[in-house]
C-alpha atoms as a PDB file:
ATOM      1  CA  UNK A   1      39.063 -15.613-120.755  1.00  0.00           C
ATOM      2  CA  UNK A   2      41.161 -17.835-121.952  1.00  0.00           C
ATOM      3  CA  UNK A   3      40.039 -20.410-124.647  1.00  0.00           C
ATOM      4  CA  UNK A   4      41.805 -23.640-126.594  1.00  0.00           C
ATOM      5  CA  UNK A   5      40.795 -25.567-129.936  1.00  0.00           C
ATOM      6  CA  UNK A   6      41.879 -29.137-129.649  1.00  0.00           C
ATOM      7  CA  UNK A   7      40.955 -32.027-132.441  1.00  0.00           C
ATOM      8  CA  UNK A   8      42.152 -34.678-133.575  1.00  0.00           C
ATOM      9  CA  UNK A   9      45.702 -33.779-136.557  1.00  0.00           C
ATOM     10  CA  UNK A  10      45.064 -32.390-139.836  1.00  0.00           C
ATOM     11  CA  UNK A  11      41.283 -31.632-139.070  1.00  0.00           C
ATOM     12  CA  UNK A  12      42.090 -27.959-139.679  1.00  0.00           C
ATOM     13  CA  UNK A  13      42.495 -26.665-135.806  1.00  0.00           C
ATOM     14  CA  UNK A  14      45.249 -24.056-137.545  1.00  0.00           C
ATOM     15  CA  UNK A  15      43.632 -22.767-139.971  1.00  0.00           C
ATOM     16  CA  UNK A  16      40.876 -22.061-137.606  1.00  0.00           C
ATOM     17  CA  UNK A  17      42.836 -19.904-135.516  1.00  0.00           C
ATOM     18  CA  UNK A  18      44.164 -18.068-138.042  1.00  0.00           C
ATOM     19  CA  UNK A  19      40.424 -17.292-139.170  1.00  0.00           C
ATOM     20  CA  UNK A  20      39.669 -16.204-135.616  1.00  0.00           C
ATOM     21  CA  UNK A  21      42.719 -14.014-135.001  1.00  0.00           C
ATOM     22  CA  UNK A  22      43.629 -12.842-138.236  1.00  0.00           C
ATOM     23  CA  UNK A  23      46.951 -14.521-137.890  1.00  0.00           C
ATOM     24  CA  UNK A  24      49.899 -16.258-139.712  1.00  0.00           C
ATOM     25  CA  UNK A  25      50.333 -19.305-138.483  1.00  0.00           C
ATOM     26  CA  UNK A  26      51.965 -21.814-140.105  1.00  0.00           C
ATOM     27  CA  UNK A  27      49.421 -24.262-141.401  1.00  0.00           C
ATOM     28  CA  UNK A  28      51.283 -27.641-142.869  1.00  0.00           C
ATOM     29  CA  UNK A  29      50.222 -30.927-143.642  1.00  0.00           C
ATOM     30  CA  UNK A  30      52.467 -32.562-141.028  1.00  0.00           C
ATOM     31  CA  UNK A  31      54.389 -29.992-138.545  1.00  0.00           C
ATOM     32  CA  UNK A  32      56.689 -31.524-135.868  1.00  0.00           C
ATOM     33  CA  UNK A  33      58.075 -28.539-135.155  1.00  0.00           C
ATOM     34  CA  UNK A  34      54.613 -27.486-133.947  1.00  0.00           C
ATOM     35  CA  UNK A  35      56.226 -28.032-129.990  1.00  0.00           C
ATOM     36  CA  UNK A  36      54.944 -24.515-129.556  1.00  0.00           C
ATOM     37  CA  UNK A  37      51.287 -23.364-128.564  1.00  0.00           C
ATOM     38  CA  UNK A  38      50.386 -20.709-131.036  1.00  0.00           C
ATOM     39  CA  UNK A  39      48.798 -17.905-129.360  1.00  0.00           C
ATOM     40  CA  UNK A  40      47.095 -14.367-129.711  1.00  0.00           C
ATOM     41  CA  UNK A  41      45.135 -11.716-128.334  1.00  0.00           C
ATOM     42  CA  UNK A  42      42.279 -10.632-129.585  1.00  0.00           C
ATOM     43  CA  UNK A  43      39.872  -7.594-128.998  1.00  0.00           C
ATOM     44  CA  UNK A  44      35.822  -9.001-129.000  1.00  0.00           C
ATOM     45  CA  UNK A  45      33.435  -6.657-129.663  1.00  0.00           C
END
């Protein structure tokens, strides 16, 4: 299954991810180097 979040910029879509997967994505007030998707696996119970 593969799933996206989309939103509108600086709502927070980051940080949300990194919640959900546990990860380290950079979370910034205004990225343009953000060209790349971030992505992870992640086991569901």
């Amino acid at each position: 299954m593969k799933l996206a979040i989309i939103g509108l910029a600086n709502s927070g879509k980051t940080t949300v991810f990194n919640a959900l997967t546990r990860g380290h994505a950079e979370v910034a007030t205004y990225s343009t180097a953000a060209l790349e998707p971030n992505v992870a696996i992640v086991k569901v119970p």
